[in-house]
Structure formats: structure tokens, C-alpha cells
PDB file of N, CA and C in Angstrom:
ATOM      1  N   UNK A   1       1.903   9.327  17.085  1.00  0.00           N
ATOM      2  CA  UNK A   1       1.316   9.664  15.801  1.00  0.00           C
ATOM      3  C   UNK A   1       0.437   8.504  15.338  1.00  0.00           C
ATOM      4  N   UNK A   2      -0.806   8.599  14.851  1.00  0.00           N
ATOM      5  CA  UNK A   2      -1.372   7.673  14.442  1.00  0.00           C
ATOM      6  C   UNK A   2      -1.209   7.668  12.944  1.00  0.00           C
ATOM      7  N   UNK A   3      -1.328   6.137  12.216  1.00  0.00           N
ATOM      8  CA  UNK A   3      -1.205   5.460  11.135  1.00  0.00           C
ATOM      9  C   UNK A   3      -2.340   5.620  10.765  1.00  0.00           C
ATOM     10  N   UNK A   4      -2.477   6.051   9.552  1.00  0.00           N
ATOM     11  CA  UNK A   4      -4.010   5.913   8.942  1.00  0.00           C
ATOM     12  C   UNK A   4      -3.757   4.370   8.065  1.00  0.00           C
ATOM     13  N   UNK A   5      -5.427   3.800   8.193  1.00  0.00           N
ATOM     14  CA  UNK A   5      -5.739   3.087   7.377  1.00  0.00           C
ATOM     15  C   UNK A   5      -6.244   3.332   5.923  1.00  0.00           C
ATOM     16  N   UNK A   6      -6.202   1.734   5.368  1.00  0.00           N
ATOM     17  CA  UNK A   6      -7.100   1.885   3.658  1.00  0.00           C
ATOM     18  C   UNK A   6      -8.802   2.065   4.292  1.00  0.00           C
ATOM     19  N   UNK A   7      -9.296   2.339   2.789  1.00  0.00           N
ATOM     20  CA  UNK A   7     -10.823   2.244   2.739  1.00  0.00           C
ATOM     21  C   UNK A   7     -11.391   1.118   2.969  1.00  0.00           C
ATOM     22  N   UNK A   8     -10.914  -0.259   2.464  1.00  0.00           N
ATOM     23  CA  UNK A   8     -11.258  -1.595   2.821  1.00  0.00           C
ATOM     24  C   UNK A   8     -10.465  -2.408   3.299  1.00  0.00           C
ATOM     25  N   UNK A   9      -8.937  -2.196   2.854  1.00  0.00           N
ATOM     26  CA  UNK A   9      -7.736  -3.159   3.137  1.00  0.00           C
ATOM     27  C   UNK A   9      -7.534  -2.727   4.732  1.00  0.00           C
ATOM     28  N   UNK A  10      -7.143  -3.429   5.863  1.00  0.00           N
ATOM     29  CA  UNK A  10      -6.529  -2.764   7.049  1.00  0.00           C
ATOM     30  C   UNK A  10      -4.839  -3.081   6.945  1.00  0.00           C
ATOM     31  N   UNK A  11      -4.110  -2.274   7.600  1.00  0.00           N
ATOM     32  CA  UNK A  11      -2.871  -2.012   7.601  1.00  0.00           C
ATOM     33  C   UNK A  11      -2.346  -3.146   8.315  1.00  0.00           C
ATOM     34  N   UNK A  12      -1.416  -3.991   8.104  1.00  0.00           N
ATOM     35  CA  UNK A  12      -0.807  -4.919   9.110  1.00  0.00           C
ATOM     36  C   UNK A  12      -0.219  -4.144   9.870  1.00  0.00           C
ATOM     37  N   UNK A  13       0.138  -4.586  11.060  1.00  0.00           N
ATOM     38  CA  UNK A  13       0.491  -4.139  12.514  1.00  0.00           C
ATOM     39  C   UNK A  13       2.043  -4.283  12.153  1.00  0.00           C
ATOM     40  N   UNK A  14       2.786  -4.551  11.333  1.00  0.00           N
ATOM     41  CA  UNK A  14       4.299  -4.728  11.283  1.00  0.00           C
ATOM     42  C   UNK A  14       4.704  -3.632   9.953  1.00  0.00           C
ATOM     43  N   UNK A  15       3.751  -3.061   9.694  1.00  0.00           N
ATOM     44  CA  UNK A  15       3.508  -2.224   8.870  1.00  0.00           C
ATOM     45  C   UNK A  15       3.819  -0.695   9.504  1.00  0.00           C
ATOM     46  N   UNK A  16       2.841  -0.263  10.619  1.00  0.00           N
ATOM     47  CA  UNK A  16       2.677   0.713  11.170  1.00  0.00           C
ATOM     48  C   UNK A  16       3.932   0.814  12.116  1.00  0.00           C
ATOM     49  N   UNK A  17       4.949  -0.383  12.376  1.00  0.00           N
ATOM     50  CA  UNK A  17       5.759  -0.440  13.441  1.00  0.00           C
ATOM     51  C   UNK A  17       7.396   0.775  12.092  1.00  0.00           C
ATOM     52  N   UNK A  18       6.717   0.001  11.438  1.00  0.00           N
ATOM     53  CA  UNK A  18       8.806   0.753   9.845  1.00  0.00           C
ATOM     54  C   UNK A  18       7.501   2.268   9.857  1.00  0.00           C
ATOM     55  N   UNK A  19       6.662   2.616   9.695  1.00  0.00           N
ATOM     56  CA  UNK A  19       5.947   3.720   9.565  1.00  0.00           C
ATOM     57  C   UNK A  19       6.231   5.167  10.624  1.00  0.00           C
ATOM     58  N   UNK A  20       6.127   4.082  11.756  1.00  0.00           N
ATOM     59  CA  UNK A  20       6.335   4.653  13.018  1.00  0.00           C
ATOM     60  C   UNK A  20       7.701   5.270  13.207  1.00  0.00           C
ATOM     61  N   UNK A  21       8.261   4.786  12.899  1.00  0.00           N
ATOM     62  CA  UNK A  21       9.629   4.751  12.688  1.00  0.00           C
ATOM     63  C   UNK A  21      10.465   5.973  12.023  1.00  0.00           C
ATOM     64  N   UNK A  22       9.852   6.208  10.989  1.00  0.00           N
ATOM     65  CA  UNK A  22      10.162   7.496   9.913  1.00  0.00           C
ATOM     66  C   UNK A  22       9.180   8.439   9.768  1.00  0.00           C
ATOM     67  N   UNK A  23       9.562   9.464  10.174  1.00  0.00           N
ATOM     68  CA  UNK A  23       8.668  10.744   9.958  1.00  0.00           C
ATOM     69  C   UNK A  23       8.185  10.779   8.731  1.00  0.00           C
ATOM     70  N   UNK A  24       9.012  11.358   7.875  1.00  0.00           N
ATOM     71  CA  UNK A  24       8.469  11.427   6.537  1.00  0.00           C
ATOM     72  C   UNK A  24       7.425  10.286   6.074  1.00  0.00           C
ATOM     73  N   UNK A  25       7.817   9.113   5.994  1.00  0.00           N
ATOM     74  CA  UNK A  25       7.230   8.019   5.681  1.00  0.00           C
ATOM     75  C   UNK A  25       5.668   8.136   5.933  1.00  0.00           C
ATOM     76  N   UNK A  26       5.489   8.369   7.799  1.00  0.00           N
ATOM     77  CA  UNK A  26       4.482   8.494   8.182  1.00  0.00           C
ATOM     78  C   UNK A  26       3.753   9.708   7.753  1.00  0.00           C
ATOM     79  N   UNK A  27       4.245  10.634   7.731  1.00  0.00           N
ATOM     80  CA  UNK A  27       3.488  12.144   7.584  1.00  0.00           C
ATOM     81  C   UNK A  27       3.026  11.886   6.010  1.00  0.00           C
ATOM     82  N   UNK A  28       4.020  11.353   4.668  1.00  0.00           N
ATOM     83  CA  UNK A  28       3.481  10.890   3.552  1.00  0.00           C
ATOM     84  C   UNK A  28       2.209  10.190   3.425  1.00  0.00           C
ATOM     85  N   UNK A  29       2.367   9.003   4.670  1.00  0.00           N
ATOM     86  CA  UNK A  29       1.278   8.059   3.954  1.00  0.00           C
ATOM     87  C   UNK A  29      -0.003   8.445   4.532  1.00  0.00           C
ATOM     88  N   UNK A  30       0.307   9.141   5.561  1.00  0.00           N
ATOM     89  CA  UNK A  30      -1.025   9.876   5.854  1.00  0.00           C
ATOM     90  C   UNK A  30      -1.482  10.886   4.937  1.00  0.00           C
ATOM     91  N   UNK A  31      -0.818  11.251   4.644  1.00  0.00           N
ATOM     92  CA  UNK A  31      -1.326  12.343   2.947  1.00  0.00           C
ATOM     93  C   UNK A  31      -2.244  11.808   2.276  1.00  0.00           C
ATOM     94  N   UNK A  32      -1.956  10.539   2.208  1.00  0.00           N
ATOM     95  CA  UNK A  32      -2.848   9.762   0.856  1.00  0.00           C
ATOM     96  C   UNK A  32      -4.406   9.692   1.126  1.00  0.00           C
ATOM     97  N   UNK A  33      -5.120   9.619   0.028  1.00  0.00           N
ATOM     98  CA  UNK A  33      -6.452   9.200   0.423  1.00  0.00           C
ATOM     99  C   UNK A  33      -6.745   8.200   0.918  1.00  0.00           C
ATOM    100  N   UNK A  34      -7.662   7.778   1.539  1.00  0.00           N
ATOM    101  CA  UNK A  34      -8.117   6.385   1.636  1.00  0.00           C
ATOM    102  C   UNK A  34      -8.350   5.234   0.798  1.00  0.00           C
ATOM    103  N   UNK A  35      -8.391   5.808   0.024  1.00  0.00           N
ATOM    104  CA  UNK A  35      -8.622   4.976  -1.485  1.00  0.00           C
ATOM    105  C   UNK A  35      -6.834   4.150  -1.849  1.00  0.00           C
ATOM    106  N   UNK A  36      -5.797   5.387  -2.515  1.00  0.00           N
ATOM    107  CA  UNK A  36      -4.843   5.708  -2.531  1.00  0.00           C
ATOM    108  C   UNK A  36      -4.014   4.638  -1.219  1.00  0.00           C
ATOM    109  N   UNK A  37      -4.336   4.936   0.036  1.00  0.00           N
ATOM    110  CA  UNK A  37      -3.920   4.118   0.686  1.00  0.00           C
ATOM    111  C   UNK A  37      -3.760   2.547   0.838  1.00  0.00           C
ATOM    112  N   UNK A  38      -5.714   1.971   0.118  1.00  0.00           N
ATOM    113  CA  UNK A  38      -6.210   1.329   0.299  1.00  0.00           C
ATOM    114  C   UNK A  38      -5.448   0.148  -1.165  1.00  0.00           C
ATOM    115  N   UNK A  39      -5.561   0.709  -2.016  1.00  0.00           N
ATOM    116  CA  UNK A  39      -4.133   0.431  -3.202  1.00  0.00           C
ATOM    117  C   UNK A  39      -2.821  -0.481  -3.029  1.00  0.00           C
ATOM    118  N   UNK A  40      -2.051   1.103  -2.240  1.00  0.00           N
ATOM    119  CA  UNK A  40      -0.873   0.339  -1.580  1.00  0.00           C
ATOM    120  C   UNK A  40      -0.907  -0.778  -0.804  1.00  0.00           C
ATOM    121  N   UNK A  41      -2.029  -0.771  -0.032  1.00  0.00           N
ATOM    122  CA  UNK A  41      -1.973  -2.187   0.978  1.00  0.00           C
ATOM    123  C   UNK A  41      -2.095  -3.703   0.256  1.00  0.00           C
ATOM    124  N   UNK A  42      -3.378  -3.608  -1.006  1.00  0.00           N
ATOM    125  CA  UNK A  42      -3.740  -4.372  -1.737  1.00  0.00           C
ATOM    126  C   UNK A  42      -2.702  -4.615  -2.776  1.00  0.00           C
ATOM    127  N   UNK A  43      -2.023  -3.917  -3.087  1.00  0.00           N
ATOM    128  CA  UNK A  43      -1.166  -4.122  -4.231  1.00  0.00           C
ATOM    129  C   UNK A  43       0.153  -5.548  -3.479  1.00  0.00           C
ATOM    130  N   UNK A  44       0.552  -4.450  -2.459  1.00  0.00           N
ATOM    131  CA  UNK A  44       1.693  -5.463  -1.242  1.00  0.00           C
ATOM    132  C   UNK A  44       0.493  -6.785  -0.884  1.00  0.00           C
ATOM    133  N   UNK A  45       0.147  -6.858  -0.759  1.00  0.00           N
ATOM    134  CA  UNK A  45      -0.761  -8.110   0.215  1.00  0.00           C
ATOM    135  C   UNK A  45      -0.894  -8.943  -1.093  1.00  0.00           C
ATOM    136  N   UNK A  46      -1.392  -8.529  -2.334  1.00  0.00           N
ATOM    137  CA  UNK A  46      -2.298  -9.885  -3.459  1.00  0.00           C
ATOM    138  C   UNK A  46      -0.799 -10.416  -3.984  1.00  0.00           C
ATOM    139  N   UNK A  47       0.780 -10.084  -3.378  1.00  0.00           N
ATOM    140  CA  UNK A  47       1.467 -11.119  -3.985  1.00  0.00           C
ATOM    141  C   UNK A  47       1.219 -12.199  -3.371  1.00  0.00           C
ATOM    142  N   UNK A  48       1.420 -13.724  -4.051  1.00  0.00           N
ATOM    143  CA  UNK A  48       1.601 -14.796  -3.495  1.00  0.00           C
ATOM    144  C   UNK A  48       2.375 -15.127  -2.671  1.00  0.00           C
ATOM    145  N   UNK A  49       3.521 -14.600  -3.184  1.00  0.00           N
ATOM    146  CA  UNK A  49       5.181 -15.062  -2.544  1.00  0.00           C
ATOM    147  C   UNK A  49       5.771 -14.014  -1.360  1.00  0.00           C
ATOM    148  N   UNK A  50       5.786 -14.149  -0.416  1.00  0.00           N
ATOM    149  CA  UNK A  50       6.516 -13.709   1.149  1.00  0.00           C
ATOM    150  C   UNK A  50       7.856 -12.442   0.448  1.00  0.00           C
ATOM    151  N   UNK A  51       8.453 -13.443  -0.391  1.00  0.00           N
ATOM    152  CA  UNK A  51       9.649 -12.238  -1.032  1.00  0.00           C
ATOM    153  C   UNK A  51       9.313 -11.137  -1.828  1.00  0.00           C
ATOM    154  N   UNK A  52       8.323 -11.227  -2.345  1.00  0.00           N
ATOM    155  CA  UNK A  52       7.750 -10.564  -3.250  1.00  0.00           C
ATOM    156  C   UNK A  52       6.666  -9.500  -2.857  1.00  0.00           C
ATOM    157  N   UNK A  53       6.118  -9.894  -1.739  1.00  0.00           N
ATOM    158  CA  UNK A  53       5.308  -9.198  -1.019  1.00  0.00           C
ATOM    159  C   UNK A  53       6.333  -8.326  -0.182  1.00  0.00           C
ATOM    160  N   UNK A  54       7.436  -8.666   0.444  1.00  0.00           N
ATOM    161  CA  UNK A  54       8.423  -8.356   1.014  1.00  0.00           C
ATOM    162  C   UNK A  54       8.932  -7.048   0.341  1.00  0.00           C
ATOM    163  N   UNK A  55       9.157  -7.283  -1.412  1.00  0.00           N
ATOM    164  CA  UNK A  55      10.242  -6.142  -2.175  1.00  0.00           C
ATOM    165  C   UNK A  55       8.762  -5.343  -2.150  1.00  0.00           C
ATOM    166  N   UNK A  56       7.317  -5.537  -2.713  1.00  0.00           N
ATOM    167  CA  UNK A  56       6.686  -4.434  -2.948  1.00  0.00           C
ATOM    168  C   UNK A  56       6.273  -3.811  -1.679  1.00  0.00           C
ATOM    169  N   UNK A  57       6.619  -3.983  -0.533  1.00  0.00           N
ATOM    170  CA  UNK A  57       6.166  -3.194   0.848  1.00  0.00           C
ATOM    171  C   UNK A  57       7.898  -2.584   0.397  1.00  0.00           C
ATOM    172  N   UNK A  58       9.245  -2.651   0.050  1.00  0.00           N
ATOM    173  CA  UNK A  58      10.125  -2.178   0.165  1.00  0.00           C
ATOM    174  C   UNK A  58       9.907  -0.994  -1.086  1.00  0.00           C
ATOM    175  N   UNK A  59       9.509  -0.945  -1.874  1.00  0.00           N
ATOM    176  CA  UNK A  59       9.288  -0.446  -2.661  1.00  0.00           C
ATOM    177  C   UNK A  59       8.201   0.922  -2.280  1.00  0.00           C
ATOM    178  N   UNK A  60       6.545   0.509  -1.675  1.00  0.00           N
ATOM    179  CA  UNK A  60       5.839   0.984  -1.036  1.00  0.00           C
ATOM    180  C   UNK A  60       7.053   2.340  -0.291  1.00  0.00           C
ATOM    181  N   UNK A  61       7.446   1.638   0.575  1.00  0.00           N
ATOM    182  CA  UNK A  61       8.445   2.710   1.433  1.00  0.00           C
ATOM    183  C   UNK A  61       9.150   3.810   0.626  1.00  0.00           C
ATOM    184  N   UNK A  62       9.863   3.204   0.203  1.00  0.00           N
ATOM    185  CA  UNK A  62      10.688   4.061  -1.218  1.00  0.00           C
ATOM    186  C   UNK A  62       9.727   5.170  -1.856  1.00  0.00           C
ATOM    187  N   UNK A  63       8.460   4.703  -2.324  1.00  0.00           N
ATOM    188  CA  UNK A  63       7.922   5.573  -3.290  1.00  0.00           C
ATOM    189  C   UNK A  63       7.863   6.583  -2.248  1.00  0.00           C
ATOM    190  N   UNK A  64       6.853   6.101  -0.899  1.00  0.00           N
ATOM    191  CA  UNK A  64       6.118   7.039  -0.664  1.00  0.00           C
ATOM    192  C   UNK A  64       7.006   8.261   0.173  1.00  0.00           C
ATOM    193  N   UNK A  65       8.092   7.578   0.675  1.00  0.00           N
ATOM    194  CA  UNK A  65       8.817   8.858   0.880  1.00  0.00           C
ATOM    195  C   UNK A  65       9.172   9.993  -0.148  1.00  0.00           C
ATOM    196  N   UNK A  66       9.532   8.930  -1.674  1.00  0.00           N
ATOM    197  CA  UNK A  66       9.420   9.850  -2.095  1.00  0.00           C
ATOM    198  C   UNK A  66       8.210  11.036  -3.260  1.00  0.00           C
ATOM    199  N   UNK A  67       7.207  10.732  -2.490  1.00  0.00           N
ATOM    200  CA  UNK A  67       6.283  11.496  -2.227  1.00  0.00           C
ATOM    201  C   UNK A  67       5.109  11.044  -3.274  1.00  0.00           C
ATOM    202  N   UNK A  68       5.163   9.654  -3.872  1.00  0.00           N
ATOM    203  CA  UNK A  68       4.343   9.114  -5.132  1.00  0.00           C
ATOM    204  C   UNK A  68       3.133   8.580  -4.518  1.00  0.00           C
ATOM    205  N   UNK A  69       2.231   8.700  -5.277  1.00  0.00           N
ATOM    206  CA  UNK A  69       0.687   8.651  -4.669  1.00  0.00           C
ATOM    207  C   UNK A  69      -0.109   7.111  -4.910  1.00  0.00           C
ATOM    208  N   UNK A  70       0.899   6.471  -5.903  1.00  0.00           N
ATOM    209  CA  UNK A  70       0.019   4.998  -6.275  1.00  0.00           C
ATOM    210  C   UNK A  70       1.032   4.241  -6.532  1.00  0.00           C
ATOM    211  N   UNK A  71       0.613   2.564  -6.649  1.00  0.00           N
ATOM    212  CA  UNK A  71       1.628   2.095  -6.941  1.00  0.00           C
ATOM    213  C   UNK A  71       1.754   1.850  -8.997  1.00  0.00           C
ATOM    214  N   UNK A  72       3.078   2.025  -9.355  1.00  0.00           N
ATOM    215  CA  UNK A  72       3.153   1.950 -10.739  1.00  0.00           C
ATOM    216  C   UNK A  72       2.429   0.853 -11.320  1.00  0.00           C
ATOM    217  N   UNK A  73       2.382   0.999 -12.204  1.00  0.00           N
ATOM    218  CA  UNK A  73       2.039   0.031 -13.784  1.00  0.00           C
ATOM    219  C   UNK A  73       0.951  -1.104 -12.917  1.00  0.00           C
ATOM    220  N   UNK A  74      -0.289  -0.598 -11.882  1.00  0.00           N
ATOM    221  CA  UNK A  74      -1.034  -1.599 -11.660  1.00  0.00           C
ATOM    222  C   UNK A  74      -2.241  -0.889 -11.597  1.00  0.00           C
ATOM    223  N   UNK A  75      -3.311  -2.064 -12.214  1.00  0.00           N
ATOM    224  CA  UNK A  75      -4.298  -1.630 -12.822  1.00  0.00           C
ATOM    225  C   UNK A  75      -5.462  -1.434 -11.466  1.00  0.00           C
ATOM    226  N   UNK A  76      -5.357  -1.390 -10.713  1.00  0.00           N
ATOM    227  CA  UNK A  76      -6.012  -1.213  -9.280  1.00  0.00           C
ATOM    228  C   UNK A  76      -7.027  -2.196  -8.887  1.00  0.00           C
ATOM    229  N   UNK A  77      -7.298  -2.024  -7.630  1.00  0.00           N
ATOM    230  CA  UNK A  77      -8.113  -2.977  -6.850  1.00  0.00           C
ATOM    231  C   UNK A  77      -9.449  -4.109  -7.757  1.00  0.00           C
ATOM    232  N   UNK A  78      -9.667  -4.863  -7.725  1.00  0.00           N
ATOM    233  CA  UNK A  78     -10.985  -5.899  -8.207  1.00  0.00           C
ATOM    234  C   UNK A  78     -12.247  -5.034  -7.645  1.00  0.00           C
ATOM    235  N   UNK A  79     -12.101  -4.721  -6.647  1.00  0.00           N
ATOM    236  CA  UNK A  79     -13.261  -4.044  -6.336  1.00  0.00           C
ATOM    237  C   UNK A  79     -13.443  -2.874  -6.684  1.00  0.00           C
ATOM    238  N   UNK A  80     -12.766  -2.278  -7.228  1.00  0.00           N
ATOM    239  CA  UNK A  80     -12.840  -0.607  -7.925  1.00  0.00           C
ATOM    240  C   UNK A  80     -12.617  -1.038  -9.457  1.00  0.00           C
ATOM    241  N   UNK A  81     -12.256  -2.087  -9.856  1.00  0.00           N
ATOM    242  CA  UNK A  81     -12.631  -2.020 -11.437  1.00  0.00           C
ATOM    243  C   UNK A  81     -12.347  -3.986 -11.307  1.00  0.00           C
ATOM    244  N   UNK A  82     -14.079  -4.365 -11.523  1.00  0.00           N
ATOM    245  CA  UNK A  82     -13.874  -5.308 -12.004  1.00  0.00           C
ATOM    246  C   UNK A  82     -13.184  -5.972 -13.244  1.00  0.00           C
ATOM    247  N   UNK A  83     -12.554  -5.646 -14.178  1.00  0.00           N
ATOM    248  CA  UNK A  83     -12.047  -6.120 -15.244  1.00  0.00           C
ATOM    249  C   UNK A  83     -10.942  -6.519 -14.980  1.00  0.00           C
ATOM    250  N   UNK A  84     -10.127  -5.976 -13.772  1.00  0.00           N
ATOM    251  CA  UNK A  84      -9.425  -6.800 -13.189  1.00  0.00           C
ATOM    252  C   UNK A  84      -9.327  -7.681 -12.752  1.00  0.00           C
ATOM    253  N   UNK A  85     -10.399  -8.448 -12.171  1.00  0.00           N
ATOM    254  CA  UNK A  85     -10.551  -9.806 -11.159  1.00  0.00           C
ATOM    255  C   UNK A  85      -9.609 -10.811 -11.688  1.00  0.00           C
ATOM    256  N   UNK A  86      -9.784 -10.710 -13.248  1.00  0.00           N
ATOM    257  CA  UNK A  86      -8.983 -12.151 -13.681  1.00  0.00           C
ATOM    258  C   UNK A  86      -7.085 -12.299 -13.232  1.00  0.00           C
ATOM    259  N   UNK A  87      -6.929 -10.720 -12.825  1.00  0.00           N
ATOM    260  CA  UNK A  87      -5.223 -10.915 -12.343  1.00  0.00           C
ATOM    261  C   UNK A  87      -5.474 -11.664 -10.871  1.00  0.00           C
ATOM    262  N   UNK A  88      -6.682 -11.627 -10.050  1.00  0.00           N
ATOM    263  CA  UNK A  88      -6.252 -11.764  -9.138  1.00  0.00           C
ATOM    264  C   UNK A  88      -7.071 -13.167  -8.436  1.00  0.00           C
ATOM    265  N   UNK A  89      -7.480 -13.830  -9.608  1.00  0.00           N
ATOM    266  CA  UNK A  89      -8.229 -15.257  -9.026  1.00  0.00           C
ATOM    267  C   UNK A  89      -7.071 -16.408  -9.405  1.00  0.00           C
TER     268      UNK A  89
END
């Protein structure tokens, strides 16, 4: 089964391996748009901290099995709405 990627973000390779893994998971995140996808990756990746990046890829999993399309309470990518930049410099 192939893993789809984001629109700009690419998927880490240890990513697609827990993906691979679970049907649902996979058949979910392929649902998503590219955009949508592209979100989740950016949201997990712009933490600083290894643990933290760690719980929101655990989290990532969680939602998307159960079947949620974005990640909560974040105001999305710098590049899809600059007014964000300042969370993420």
C-alpha cells in the first residue's frame, strides 16, 4: 500500500513504517487532502522538543484513526496564513 504525502511537508520514513502497519490508520490518512495531510506533518515536525514531537505524532495516530481531518486548536501552516509566522520563528 502506498503512503501518501503532504503538499509541501514530506512524510518521514519512520512515519510510513507505524502507517504501514495499521490498516485503518493508513486507509485514513490517505483520505486526507494534501493540504490536510500537509498540516499534520507540519504541526508534528515545528515542535522543538523530540518528546513533544513524539506525543503530537501519538496523537496524529489517535485522531486519525479516529477519523479527524486536522490537527486541533492550531492555527495552520506559515505558508497558508502568514499571520502565523510569529508562532513559528
Amino acid at each position: 500500500m502506498e503512503i501518501k504525502q503532504g503538499h509541501i511537508h514530506s512524510l518521514p520514513e519512520n512515519w510510513k513504517e507505524v502507517f504501514l502497519s495499521d490498516r485503518l490508520l493508513a486507509e485514513n490518512w490517505n483520505k486526507l487532502t494534501d493540504i490536510a495531510r500537509n498540516e499534520w506533518i507540519f504541526w508534528v515536525l515545528s515542535a522543538k522538543k523530540e518528546v513533544t514531537q513524539q506525543k503530537r505524532f501519538s496523537w496524529l495516530v489517535e485522531q486519525s484513526k479516529e477519523g479527524n481531518k486536522r490537527p486541533c486548536c492550531w492555527s495552520g501552516c506559515p505558508h497558508h496564513n502568514p499571520k502565523t509566522t510569529k508562532w513559528f520563528n
